[in-house]
N, C-alpha and C. Protein backbone atom coordinates (compact mmCIF):
# COMPACT_ATOMS: atom_id res chain seq x y z
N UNK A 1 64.66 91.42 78.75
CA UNK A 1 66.07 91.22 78.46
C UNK A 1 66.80 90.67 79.69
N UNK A 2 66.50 91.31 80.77
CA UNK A 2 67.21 90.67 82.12
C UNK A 2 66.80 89.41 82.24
N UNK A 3 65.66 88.59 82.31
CA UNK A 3 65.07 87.29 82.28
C UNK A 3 66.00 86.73 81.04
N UNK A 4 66.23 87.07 80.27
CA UNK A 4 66.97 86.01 79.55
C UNK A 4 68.26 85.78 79.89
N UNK A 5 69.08 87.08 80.29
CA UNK A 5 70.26 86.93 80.82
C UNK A 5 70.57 85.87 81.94
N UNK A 6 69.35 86.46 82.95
CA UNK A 6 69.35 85.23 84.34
C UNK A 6 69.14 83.85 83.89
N UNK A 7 68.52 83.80 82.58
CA UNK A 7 68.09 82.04 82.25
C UNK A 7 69.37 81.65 81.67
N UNK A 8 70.18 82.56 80.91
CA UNK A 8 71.41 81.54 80.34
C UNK A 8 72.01 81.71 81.22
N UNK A 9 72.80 82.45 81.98
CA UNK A 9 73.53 82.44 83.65
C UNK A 9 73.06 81.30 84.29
N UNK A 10 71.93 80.51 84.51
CA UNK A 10 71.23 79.86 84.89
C UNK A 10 71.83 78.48 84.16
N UNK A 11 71.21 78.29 83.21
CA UNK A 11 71.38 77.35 82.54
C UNK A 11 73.41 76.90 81.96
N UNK A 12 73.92 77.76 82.26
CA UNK A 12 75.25 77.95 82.28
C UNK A 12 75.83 76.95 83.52
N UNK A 13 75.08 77.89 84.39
CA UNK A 13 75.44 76.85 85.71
C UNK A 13 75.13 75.27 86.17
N UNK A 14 74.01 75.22 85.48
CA UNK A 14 72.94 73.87 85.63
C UNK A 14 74.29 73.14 84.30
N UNK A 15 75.05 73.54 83.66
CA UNK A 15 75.81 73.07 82.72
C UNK A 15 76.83 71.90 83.39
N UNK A 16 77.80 73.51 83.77
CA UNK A 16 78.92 72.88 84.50
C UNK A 16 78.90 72.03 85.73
N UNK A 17 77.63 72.12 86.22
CA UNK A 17 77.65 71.52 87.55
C UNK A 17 77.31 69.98 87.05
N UNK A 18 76.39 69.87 85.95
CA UNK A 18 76.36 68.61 85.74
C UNK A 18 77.94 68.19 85.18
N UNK A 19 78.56 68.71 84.69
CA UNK A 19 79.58 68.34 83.72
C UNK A 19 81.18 67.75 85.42
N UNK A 20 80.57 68.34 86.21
CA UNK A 20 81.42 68.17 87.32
C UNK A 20 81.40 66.77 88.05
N UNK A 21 80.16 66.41 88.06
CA UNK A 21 79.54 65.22 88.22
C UNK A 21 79.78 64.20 87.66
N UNK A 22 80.23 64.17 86.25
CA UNK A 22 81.00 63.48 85.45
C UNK A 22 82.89 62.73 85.72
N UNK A 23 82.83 61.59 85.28
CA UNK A 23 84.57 61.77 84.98
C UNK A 23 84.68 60.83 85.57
N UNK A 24 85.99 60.31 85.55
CA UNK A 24 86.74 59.06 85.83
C UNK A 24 86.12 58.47 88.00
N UNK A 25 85.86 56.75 87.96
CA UNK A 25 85.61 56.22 88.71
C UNK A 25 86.39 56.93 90.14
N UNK A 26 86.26 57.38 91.23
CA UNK A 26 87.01 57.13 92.00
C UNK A 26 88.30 56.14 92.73
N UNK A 27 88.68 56.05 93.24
CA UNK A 27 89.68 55.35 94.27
C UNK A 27 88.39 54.31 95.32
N UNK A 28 87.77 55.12 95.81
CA UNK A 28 86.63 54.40 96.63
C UNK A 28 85.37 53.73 95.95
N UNK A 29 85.69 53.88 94.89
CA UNK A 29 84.63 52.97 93.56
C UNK A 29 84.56 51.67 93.86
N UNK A 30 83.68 50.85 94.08
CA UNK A 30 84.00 49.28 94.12
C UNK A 30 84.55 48.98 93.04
N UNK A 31 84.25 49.00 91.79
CA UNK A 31 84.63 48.77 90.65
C UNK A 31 86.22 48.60 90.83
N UNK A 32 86.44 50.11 91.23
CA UNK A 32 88.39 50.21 91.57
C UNK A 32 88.82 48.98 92.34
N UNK A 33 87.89 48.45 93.58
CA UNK A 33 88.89 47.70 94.61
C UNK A 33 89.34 46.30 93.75
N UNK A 34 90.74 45.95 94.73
CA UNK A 34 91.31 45.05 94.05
C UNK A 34 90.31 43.42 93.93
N UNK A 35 90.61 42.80 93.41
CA UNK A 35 89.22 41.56 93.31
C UNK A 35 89.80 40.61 93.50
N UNK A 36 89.99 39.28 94.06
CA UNK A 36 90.73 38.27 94.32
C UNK A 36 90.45 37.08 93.29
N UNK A 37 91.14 36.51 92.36
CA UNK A 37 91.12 35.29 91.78
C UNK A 37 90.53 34.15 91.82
N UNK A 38 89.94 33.48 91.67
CA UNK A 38 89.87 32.05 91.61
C UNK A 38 90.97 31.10 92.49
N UNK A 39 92.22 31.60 92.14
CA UNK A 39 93.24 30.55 92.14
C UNK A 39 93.71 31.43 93.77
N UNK A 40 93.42 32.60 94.03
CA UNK A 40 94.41 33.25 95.39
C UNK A 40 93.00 32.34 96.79
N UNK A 41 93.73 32.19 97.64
CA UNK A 41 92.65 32.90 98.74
C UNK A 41 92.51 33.79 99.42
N UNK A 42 91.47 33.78 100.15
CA UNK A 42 91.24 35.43 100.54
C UNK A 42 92.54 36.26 101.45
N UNK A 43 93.18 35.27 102.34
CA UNK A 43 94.23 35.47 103.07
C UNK A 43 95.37 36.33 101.89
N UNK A 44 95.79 35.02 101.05
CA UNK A 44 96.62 35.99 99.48
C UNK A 44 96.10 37.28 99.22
N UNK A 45 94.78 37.78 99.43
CA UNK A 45 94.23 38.83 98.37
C UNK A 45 94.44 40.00 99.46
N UNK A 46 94.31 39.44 100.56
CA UNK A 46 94.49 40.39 101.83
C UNK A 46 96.06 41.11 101.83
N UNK A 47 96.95 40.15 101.53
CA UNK A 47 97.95 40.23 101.61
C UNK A 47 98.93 41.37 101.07
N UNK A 48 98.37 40.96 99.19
CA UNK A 48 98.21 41.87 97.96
C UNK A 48 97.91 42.83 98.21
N UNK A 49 96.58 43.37 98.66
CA UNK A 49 96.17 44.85 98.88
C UNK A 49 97.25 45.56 100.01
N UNK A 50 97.49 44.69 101.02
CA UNK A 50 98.01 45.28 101.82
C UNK A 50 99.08 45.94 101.35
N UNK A 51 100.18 44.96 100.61
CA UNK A 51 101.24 45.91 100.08
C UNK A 51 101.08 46.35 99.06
N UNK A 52 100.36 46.62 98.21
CA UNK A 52 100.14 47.89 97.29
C UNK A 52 99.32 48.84 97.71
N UNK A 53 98.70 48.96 98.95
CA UNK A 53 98.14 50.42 99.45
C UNK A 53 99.11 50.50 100.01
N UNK A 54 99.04 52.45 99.80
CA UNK A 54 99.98 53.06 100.00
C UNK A 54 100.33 53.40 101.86
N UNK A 55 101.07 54.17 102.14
CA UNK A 55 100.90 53.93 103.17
C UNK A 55 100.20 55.44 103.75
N UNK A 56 99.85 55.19 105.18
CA UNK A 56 98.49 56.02 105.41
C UNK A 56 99.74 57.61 105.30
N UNK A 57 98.69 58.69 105.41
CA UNK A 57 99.51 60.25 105.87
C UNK A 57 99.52 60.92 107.03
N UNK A 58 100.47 61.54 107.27
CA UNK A 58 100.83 61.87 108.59
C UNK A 58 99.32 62.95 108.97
N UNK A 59 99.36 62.85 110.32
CA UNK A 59 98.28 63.86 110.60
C UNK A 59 98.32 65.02 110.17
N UNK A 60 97.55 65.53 109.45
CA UNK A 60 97.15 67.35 109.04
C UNK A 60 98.64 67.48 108.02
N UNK A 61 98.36 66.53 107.29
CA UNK A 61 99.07 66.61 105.83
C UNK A 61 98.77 66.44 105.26
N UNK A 62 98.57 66.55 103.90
CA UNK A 62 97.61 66.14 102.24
C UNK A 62 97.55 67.14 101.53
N UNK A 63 96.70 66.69 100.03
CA UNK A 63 96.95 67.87 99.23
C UNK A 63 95.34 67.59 99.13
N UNK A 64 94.96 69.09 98.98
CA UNK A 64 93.73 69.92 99.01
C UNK A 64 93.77 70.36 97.58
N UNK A 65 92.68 69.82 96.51
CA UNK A 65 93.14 70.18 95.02
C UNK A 65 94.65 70.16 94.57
N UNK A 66 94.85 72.10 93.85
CA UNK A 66 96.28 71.76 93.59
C UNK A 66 97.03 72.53 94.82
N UNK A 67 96.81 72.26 95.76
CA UNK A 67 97.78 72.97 97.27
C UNK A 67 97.97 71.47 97.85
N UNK A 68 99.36 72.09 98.61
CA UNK A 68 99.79 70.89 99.33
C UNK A 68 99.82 71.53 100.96
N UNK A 69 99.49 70.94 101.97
CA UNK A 69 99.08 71.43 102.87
C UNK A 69 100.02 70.65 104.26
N UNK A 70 100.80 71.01 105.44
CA UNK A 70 101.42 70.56 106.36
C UNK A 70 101.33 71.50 107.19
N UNK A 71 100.38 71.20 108.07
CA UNK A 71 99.78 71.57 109.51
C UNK A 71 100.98 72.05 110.60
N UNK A 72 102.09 72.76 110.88
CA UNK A 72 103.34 72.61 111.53
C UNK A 72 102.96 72.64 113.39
N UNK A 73 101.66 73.30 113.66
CA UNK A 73 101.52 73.31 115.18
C UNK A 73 100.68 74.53 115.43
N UNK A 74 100.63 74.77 117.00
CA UNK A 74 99.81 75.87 117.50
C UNK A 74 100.53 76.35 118.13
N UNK A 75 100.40 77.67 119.11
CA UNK A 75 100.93 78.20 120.07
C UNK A 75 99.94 78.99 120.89
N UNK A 76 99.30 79.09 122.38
CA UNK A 76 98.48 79.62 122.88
C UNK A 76 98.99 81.36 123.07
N UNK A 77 98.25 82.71 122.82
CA UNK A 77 98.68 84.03 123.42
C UNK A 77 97.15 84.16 123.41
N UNK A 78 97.60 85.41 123.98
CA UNK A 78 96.68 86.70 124.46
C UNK A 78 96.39 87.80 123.57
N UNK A 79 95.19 87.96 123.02
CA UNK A 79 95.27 89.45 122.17
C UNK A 79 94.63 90.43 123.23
N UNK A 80 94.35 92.07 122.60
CA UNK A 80 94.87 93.09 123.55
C UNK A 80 94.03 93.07 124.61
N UNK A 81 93.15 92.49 124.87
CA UNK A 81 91.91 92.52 125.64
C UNK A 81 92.19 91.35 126.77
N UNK A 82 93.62 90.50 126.63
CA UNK A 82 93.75 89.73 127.27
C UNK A 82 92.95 88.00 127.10
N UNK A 83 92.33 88.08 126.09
CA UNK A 83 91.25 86.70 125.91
C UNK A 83 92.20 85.66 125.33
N UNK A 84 92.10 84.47 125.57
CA UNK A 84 93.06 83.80 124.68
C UNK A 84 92.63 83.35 123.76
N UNK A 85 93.43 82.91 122.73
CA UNK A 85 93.65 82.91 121.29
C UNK A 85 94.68 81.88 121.03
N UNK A 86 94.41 81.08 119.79
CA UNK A 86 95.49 79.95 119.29
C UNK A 86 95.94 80.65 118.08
N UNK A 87 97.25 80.38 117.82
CA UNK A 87 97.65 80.95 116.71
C UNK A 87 98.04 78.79 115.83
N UNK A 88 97.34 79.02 114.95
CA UNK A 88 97.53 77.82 113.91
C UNK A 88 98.37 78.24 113.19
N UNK A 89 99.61 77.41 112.95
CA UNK A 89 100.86 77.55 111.72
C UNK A 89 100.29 76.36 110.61
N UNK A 90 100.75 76.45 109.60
CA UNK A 90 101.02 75.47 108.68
C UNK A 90 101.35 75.69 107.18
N UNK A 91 102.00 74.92 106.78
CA UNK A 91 103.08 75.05 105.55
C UNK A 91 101.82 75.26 103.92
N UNK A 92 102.38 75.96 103.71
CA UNK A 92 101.15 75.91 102.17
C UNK A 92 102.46 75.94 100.83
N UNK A 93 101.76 74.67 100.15
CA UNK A 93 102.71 74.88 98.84
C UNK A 93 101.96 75.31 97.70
N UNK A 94 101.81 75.61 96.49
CA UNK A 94 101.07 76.36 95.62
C UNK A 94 101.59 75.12 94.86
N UNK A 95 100.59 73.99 94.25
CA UNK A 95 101.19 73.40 92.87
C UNK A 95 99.92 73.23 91.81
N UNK A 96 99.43 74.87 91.96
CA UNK A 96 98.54 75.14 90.81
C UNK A 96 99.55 75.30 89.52
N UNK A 97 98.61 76.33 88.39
CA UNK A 97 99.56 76.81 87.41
C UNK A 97 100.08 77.84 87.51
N UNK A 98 98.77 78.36 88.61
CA UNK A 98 98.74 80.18 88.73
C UNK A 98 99.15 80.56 90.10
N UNK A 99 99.81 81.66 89.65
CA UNK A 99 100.02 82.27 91.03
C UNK A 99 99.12 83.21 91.95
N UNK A 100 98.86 82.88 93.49
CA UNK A 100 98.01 82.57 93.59
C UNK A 100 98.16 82.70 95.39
N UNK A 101 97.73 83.16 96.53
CA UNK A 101 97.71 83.23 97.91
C UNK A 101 96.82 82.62 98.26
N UNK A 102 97.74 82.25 99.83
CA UNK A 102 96.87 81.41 100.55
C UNK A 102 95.34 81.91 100.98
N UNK A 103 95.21 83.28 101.17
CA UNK A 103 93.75 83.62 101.81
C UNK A 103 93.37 83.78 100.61
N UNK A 104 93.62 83.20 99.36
CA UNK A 104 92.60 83.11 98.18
C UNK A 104 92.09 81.90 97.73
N UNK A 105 93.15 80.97 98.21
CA UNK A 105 93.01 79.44 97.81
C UNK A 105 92.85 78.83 98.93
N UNK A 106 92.79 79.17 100.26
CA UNK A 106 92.14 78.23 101.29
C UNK A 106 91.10 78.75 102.07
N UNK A 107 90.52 77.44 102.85
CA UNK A 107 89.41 78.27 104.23
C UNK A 107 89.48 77.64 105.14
N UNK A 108 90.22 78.49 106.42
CA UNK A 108 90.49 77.65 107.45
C UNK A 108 89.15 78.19 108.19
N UNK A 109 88.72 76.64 109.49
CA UNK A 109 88.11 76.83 110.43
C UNK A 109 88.49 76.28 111.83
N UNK A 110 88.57 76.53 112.64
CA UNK A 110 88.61 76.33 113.76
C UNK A 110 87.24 75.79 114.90
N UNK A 111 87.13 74.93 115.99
CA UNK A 111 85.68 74.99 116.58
C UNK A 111 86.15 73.91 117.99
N UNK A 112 85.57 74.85 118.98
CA UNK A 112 85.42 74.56 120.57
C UNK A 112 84.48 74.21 120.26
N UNK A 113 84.20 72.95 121.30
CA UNK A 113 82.74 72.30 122.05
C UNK A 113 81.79 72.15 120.88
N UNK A 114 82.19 72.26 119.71
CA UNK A 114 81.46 72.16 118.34
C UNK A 114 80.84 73.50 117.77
N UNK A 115 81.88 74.68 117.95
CA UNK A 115 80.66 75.84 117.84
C UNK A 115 82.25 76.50 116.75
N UNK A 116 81.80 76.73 116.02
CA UNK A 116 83.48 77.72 115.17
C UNK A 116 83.62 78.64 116.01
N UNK A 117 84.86 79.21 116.04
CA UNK A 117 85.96 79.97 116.51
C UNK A 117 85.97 81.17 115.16
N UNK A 118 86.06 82.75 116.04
CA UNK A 118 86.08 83.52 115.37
C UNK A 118 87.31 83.76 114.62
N UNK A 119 87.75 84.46 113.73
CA UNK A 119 89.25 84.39 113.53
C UNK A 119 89.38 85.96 114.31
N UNK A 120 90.33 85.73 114.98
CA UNK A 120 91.27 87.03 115.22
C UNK A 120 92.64 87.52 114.53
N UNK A 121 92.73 89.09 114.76
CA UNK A 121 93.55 90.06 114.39
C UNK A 121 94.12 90.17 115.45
N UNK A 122 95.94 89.63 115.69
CA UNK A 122 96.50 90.39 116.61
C UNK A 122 97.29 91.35 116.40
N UNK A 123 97.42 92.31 117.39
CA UNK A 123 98.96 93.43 116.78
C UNK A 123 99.80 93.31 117.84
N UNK A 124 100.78 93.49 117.48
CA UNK A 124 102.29 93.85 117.84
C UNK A 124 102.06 92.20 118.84
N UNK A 125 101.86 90.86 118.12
CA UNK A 125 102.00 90.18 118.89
C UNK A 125 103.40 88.95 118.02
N UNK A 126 104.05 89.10 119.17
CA UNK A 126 105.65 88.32 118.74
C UNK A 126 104.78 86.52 117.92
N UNK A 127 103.88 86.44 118.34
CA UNK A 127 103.45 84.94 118.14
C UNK A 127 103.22 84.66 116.88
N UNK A 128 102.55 85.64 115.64
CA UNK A 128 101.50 86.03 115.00
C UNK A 128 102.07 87.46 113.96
N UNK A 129 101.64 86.63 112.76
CA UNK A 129 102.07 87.44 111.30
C UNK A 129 100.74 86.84 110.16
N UNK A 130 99.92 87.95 110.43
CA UNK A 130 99.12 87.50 109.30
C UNK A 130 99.31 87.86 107.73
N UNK A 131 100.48 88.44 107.74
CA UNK A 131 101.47 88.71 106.38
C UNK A 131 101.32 87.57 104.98
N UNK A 132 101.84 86.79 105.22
CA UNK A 132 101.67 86.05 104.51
C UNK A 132 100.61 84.73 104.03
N UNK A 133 99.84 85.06 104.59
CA UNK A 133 98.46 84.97 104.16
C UNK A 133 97.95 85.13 103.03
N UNK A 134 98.18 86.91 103.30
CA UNK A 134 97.56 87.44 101.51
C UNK A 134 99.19 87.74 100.20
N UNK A 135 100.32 86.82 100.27
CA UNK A 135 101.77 87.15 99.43
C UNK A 135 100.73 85.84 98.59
N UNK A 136 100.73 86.91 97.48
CA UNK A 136 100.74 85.81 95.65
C UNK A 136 102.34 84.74 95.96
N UNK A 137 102.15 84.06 95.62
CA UNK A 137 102.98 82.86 95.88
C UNK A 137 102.68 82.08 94.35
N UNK A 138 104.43 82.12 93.73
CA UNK A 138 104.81 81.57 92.82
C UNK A 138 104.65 79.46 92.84
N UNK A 139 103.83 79.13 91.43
CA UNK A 139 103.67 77.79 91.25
C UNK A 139 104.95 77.13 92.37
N UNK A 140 104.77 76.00 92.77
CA UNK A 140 105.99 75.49 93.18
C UNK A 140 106.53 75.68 94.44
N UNK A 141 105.97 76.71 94.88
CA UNK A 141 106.44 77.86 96.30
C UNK A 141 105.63 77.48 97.22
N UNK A 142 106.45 77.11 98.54
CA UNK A 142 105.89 76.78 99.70
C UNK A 142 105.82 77.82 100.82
N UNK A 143 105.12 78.39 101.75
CA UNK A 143 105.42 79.50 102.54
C UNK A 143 104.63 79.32 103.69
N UNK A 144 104.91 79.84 105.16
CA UNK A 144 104.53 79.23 106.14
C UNK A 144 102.85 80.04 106.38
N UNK A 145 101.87 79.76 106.50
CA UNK A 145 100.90 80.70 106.76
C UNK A 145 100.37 80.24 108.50
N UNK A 146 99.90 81.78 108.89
CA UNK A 146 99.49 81.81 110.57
C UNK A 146 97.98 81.92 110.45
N UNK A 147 97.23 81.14 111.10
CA UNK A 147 95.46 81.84 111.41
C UNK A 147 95.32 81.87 112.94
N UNK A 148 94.70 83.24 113.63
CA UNK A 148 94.60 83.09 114.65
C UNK A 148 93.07 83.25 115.06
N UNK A 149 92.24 82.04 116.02
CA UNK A 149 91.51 82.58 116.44
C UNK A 149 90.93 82.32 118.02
N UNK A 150 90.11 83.27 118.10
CA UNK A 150 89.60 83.59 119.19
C UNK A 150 88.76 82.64 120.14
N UNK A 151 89.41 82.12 121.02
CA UNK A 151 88.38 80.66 122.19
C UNK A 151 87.92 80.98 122.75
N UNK A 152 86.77 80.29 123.21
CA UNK A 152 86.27 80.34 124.02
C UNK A 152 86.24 79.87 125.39
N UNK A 153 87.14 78.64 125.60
CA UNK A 153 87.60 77.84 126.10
C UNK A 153 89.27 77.67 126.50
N UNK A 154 89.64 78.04 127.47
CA UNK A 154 91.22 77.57 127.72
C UNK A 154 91.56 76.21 127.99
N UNK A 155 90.55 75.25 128.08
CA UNK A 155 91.06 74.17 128.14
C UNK A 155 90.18 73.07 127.08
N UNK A 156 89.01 73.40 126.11
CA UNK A 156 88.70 72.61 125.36
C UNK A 156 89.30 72.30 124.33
N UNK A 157 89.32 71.25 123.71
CA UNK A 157 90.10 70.77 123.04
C UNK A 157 89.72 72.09 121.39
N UNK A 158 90.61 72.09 120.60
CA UNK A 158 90.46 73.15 119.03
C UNK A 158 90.75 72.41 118.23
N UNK A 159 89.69 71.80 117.25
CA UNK A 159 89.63 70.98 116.15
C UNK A 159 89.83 72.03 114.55
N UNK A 160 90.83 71.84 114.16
CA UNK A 160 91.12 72.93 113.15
C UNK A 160 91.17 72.37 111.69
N UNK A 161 90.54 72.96 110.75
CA UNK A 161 90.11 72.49 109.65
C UNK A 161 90.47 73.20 108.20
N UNK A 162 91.19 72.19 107.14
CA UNK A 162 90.95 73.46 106.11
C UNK A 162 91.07 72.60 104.98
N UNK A 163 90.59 73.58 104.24
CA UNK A 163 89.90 72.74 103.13
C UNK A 163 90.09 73.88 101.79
N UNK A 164 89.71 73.43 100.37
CA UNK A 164 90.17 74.19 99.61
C UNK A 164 88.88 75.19 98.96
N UNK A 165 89.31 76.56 99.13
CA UNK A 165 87.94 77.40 98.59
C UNK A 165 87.45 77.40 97.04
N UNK A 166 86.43 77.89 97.21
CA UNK A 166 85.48 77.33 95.66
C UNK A 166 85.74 76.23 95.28
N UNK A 167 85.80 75.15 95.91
CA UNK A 167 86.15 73.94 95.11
C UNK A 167 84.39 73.42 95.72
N UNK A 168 84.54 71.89 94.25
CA UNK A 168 83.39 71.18 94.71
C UNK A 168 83.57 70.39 95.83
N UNK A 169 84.58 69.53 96.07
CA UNK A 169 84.90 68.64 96.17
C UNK A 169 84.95 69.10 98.32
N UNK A 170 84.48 68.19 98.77
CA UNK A 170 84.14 67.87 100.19
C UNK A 170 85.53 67.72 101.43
N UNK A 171 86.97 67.30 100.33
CA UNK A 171 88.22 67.46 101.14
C UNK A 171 88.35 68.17 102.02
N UNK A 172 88.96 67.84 103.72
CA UNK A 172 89.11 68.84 104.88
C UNK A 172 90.52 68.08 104.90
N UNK A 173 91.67 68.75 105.57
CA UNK A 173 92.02 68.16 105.96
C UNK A 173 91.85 68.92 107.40
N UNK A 174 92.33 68.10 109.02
CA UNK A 174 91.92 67.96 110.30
C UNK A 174 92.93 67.71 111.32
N UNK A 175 93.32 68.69 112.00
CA UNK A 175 94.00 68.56 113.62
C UNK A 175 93.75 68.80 114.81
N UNK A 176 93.37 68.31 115.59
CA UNK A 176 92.82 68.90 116.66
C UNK A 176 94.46 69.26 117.98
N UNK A 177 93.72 70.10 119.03
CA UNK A 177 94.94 70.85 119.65
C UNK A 177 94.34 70.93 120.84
N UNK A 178 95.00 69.89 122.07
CA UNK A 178 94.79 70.44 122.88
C UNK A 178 95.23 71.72 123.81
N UNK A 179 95.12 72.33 124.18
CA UNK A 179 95.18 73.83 124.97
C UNK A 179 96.45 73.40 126.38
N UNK A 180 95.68 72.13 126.77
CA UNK A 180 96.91 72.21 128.14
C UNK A 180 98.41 71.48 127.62
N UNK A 181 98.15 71.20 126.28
CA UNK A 181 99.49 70.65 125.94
C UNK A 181 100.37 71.87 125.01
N UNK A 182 99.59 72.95 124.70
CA UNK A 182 100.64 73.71 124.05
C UNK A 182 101.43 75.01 124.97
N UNK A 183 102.48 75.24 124.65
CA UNK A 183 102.65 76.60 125.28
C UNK A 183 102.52 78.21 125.16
């Protein structure tokens, strides 16, 4: 009886995953790119694309599935042990259906010298509110969220990353921070 359970669980999955794989051409499809005429030349066709692509997005802004995501900055402290620590801000909007928190719908990472960064817990630190993190946040609702973590490095550069959880889809968005430029 358990073997059959695991085979349709199984085969359930082998379902949807193909079914994910499916669906409308991309944006980066050749098929999609614009194609130049007979009658344009290539200079014209250059021209065309140029002003109907859109224009590029600001650094560590975009939407991650249905979240909209704006990176606001860092700030360097100390947690109690004295080690330093970056505290990452950035704006999270919810434009799912459901309501729904940020430490449920995102995954931030952080990484010195190419190695991830632990996340830290600070207390009683003026810099740092990991509060709203875990607030259910109404469709539509934007709210500021903090991640802080732990360096290794006071002066390597912190490449910070986030991207949307359980999703298929490969989207990061990316800021990096240098250390001697923040305060």
């Amino acid at each position: 009886m358990k073997n059959r359970i695991w085979a349709l669980l199984f085969a359930m999955a082998l379902v949807l995953s193909l079914a994910a794989c499916g669906g409308e051409p991309s944006e980066t499809d050749a098929s999609s790119q614009p194609q130049s005429s007979q009658g344009e030349s290539s200079g014209d066709a250059e021209k065309t694309a140029q002003t109907e692509a859109e224009p590029p997005a600001a650094a560590g802004v975009g939407d991650l599935g249905n979240f909209h995501v704006e990176v606001k900055g860092a700030v360097l402290t100390k947690n109690h042990d004295g080690a330093p620590v970056i505290v990452i801000t950035y704006a999270w909007t919810n434009n799912s259906e459901d309501t729904t928190s940020a430490m449920a719908a995102m995954y931030e990472k952080a990484f010195q010298d190419g190695v991830q960064l632990e996340s830290e817990y600070l207390y009683d630190n003026p810099n740092y509110s990991s509060d709203n993190a875990s607030k259910e946040v109404r469709p539509g609702t934007t709210l500021d969220i903090q991640h802080a973590f732990l360096m290794t490095s006071e002066t390597s550069l912190v490449e910070f990353e986030l991207s949307e959880a359980f999703s298929w889809s490969d989207d990061k968005l990316t800021m990096d921070f240098d250390p001697a430029t923040l305060a």
